[in-house]
Protein backbone atom coordinates (compact mmCIF):
# COMPACT_ATOMS: atom_id res chain seq x y z
CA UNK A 1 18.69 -23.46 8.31
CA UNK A 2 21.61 -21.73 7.06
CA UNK A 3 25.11 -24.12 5.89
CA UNK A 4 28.16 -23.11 7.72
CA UNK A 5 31.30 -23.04 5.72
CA UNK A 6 32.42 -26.81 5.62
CA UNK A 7 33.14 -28.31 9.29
CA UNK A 8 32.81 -25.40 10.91
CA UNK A 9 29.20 -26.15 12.86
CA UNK A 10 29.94 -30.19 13.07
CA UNK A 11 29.21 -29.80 17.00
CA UNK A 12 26.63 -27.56 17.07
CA UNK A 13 24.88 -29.80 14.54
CA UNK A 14 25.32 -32.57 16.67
CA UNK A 15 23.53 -30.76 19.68
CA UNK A 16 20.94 -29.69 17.11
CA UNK A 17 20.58 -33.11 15.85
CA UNK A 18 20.27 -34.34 19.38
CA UNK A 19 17.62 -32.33 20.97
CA UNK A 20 15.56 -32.94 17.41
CA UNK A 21 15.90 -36.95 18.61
CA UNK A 22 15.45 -35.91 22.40
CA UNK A 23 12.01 -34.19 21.23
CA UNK A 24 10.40 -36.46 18.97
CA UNK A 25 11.11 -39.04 21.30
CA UNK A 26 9.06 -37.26 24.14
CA UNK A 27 6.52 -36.46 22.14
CA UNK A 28 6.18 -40.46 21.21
CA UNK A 29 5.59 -41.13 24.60
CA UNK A 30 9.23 -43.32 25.06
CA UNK A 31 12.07 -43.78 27.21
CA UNK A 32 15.56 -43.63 26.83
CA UNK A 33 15.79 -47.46 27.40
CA UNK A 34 13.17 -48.34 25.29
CA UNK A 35 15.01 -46.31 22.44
CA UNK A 36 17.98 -47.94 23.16
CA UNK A 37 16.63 -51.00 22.72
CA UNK A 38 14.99 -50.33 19.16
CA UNK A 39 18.69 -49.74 17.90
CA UNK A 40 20.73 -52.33 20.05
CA UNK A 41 22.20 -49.45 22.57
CA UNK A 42 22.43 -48.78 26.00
CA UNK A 43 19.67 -46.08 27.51
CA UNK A 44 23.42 -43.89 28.19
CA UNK A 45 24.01 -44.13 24.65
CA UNK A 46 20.74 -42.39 23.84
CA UNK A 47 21.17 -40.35 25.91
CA UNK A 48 24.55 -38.83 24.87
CA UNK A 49 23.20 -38.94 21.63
CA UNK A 50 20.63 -36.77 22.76
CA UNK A 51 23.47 -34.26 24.20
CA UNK A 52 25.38 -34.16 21.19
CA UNK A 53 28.36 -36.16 22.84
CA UNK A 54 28.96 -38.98 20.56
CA UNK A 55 28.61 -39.23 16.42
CA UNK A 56 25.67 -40.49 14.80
CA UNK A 57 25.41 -43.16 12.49
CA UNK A 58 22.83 -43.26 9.97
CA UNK A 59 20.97 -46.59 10.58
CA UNK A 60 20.41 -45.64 14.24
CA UNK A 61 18.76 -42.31 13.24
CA UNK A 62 16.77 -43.77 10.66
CA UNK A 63 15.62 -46.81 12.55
CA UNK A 64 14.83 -44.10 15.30
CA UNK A 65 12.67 -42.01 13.29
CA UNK A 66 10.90 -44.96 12.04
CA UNK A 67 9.82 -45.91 16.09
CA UNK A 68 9.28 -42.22 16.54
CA UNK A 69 6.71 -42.43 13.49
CA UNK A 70 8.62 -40.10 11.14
CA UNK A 71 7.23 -41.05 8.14
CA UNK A 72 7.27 -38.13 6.29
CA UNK A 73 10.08 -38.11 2.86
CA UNK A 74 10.78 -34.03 3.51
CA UNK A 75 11.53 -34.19 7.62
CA UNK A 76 13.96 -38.01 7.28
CA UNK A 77 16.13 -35.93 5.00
CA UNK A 78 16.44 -32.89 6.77
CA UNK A 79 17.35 -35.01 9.49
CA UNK A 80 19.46 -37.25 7.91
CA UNK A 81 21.66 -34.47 6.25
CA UNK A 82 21.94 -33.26 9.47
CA UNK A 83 23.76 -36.29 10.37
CA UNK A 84 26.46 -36.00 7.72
CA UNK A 85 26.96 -32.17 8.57
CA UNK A 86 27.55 -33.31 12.33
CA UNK A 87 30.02 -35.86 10.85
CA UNK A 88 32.07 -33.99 9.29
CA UNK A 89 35.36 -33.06 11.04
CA UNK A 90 36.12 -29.42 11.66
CA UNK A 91 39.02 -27.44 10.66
CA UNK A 92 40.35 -27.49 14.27
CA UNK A 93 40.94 -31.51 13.93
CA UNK A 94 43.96 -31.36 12.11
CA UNK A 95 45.56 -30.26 15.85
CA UNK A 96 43.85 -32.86 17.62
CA UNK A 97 47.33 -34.28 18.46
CA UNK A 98 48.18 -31.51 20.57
CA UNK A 99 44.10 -30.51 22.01
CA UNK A 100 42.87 -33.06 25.11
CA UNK A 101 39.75 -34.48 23.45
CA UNK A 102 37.53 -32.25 25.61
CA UNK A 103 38.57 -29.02 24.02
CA UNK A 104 38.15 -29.90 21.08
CA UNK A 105 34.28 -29.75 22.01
CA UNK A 106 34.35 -26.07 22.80
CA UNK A 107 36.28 -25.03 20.01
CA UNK A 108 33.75 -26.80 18.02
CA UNK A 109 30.83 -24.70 20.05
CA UNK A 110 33.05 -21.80 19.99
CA UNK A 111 32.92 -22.05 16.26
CA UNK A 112 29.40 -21.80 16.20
CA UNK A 113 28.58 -19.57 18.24
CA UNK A 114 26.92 -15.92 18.05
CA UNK A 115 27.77 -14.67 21.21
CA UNK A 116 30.86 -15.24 23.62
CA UNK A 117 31.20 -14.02 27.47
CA UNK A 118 33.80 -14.80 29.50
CA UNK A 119 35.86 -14.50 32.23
CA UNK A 120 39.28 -14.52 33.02
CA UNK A 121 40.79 -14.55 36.05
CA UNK A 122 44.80 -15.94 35.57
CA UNK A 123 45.83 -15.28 31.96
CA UNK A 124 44.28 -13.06 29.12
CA UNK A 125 41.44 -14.79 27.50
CA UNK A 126 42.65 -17.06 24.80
CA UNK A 127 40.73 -14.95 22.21
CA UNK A 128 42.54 -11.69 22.89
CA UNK A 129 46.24 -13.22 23.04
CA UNK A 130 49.21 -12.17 21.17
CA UNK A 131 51.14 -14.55 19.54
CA UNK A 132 54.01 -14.00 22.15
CA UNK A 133 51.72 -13.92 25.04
CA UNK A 134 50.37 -17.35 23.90
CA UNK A 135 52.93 -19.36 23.30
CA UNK A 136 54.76 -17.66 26.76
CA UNK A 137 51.32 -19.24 28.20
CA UNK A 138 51.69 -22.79 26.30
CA UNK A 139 55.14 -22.90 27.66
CA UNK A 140 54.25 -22.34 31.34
CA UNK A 141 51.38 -25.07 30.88
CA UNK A 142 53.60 -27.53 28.96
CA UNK A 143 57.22 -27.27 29.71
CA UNK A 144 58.39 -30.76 28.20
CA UNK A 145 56.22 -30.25 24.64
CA UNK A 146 58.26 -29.44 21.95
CA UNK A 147 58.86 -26.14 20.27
CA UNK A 148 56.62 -27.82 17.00
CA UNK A 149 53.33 -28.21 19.39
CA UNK A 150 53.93 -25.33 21.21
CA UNK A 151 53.59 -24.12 17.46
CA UNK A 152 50.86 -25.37 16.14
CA UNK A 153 49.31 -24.77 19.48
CA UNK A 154 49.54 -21.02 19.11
CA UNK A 155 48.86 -21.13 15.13
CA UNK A 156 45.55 -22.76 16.26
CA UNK A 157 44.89 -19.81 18.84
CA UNK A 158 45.32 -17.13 16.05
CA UNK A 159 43.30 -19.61 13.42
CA UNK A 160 40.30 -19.51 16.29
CA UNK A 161 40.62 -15.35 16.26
CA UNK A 162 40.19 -14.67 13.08
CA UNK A 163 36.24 -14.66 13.06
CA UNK A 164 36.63 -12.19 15.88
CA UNK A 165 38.48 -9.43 13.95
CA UNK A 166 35.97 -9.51 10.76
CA UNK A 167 33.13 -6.62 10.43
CA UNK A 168 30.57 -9.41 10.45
CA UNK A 169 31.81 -11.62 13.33
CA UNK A 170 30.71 -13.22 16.54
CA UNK A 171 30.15 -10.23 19.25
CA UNK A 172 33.05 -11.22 21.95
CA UNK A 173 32.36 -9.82 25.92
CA UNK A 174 35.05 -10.27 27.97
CA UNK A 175 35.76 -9.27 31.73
CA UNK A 176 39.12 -9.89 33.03
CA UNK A 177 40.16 -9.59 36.70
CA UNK A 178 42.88 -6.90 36.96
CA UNK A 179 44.94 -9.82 38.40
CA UNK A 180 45.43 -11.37 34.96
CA UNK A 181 46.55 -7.77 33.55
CA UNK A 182 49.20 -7.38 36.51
CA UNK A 183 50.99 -10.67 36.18
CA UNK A 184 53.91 -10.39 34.15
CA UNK A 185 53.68 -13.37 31.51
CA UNK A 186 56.66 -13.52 29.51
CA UNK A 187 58.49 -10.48 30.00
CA UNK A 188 57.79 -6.90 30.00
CA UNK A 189 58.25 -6.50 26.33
CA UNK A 190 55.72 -9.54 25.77
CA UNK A 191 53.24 -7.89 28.60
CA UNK A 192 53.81 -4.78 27.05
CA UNK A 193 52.72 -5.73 23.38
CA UNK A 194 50.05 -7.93 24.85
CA UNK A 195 48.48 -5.18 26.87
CA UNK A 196 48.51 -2.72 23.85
CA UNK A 197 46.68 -5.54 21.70
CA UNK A 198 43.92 -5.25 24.55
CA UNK A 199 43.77 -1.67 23.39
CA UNK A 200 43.49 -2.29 19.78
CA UNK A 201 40.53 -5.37 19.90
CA UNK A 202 38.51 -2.61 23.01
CA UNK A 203 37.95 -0.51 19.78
CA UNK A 204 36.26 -3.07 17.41
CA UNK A 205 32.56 -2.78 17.44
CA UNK A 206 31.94 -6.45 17.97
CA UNK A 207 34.13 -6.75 21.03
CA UNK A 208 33.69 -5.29 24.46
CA UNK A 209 36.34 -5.47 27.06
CA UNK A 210 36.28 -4.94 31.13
CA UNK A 211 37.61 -5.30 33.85
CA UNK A 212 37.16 -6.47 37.48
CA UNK A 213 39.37 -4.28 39.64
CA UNK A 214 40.97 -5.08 42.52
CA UNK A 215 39.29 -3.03 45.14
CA UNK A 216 36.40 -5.57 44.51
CA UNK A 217 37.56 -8.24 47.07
CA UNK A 218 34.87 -10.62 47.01
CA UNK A 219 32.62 -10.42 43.56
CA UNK A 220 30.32 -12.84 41.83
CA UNK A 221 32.29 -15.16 40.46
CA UNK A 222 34.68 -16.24 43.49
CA UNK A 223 34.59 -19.68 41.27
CA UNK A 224 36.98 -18.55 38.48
CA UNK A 225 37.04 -18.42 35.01
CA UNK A 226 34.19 -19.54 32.78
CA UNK A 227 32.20 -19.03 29.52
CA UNK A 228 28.92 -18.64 28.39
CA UNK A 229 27.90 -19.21 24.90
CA UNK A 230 24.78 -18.19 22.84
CA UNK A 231 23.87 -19.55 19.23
CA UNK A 232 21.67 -18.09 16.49
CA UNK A 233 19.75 -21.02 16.74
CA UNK A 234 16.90 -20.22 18.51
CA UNK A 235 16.12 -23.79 19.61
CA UNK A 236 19.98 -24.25 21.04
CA UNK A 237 20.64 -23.20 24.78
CA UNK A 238 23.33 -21.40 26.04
CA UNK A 239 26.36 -23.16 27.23
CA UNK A 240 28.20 -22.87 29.79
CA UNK A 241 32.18 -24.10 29.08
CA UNK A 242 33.90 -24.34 32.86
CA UNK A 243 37.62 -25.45 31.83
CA UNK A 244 39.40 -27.53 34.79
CA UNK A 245 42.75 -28.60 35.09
CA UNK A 246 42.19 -31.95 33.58
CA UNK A 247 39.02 -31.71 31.61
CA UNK A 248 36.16 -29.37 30.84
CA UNK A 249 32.09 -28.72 32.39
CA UNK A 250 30.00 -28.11 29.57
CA UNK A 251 26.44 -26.75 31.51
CA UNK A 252 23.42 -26.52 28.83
CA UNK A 253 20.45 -27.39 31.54
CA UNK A 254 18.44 -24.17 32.53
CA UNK A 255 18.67 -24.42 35.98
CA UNK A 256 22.78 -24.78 35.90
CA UNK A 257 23.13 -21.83 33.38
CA UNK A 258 21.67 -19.26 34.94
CA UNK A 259 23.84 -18.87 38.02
CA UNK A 260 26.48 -18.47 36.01
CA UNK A 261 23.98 -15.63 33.66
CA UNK A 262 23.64 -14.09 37.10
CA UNK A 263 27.03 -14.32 37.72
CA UNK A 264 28.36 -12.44 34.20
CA UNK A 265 25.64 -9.58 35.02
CA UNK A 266 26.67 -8.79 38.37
CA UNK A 267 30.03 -8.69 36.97
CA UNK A 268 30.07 -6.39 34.06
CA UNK A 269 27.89 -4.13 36.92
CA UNK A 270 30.71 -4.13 38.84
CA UNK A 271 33.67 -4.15 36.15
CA UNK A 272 35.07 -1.00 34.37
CA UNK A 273 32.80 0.53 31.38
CA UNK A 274 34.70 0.43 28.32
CA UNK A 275 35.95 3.78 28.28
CA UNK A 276 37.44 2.98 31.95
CA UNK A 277 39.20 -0.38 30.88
CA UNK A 278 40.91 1.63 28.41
CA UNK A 279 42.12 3.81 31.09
CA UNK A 280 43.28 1.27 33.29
CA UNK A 281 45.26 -0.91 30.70
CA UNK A 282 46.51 2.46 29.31
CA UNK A 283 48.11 3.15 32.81
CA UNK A 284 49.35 0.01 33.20
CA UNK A 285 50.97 0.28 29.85
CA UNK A 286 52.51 4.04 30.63
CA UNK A 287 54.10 2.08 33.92
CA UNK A 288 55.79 -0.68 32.30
């Protein structure tokens, strides 16, 4: 298992940690509730354990490896360092004052990840914003934050890019509805700037960029916006990150992923190719 660069897989190590727990528990034959009892929990906290939701603390791993018969010297450490990598805090925490607590769970993921799909159907994905566009966005969300959050907010968005734009980063495949490229956010000197960005990032290698046109009424994803996100792991599932006004759907179940796999296929089918979302945001541009 490869180290990430300090905090920067604390989540992901927490889901890994998790399913490790959730499997040698199965294979011991016990229940949630009887694992709860072993370290004075609830069966709910086992289980979020078990999702990655909640920190560990060492004595409850260790005193659940011991009922799970983990006896041997070489597999409790691995473990247990596992348990101070998903402990320690991530870059992205010094903005937690200005990130709802469920974000901060995606970035986390987002972090980690190997792969990124998404779609966008009101603004430009977050990962593909200017500066400008960004902080127009932040200001539309939050009008009665302060000029400082709005800030930081938007010196976090760049921070979270940066892996994007390197030779060796994450691959990044985004489909926007045409909608998002049409509203004006901003200003048309914002817009403008914005859309030529688009332009720039379609001609990294690691980034692929289309879009859903209009004259696609009724498409595959009629739900809205979401993301799917694959790790090099290759005992980690996808997830699926569904953002919501007040909160955030993180899907990592089998059966609730792949709608939304089925979903993202039928819509890059149906979306520009490259070369024709370059096109399209290139006329757009010309008409502004």
């Amino acid at each position: 298992m490869s180290i990430d660069p300090p905090g920067s897989g604390s989540t992901v190590r927490r889901i890994m940690l998790g399913a490790s727990l959730r499997r040698l528990r199965e294979a011991s034959g016990l229940t949630r509730d009887q694992a709860g009892f072993h370290i004075r929990a609830s069966e709910s906290k086992i289980s979020r354990m078990e999702l990655g939701r909640v920190g560990f603390k060492t004595r409850d791993v260790e005193d659940l490896l011991t009922l799970y018969g983990v006896v041997d010297d070489a597999e409790r450490r691995a473990l247990l360092e596992m348990v101070r990598e998903a402990n320690t805090p991530g870059w992205w925490h010094k903005y937690s004052a200005e990130l709802p607590s469920w974000f901060t769970t995606y970035v986390g993921l987002e972090e980690a990840a190997s792969v990124i799909r998404t779609y966008e159907v009101q603004f430009v994905p977050g990962l593909l914003q200017t500066a400008a566009y960004a902080r127009a966005v932040f200001q539309l969300g939050n009008p009665e934050a302060s000029p400082e959050k709005i800030e930081r907010r938007v010196h976090m968005r760049m921070q979270r890019q940066e892996r994007f734009t390197r030779k060796d980063g994450p691959r990044l495949w985004a489909v926007i509805d045409e909608a998002a490229l049409m509203r004006t956010i901003g200003g048309r000197e914002i817009m403008a700037e914005q859309l030529q960005h688009l332009l720039e990032v379609a001609a990294l290698p690691n980034i692929t960029l289309q879009v859903m046109p209009f004259r696609f009424g009724k498409h595959a994803a009629e739900g809205g916006a979401f993301s799917i996100l694959r790790f090099p792991e290759s005992d980690l599932s996808d997830v699926v990150y569904v953002e919501q006004l007040w909160g955030a759907l993180y899907l990592d179940k089998r059966e609730d992923i792949d709608p939304y796999l089925t979903a993202m296929e039928q819509l890059c089918v149906e979306s520009t190719t490259p070369g024709g979302t370059v096109e399209l945001i290139g006329g757009l541009l010309r008409k502004m």
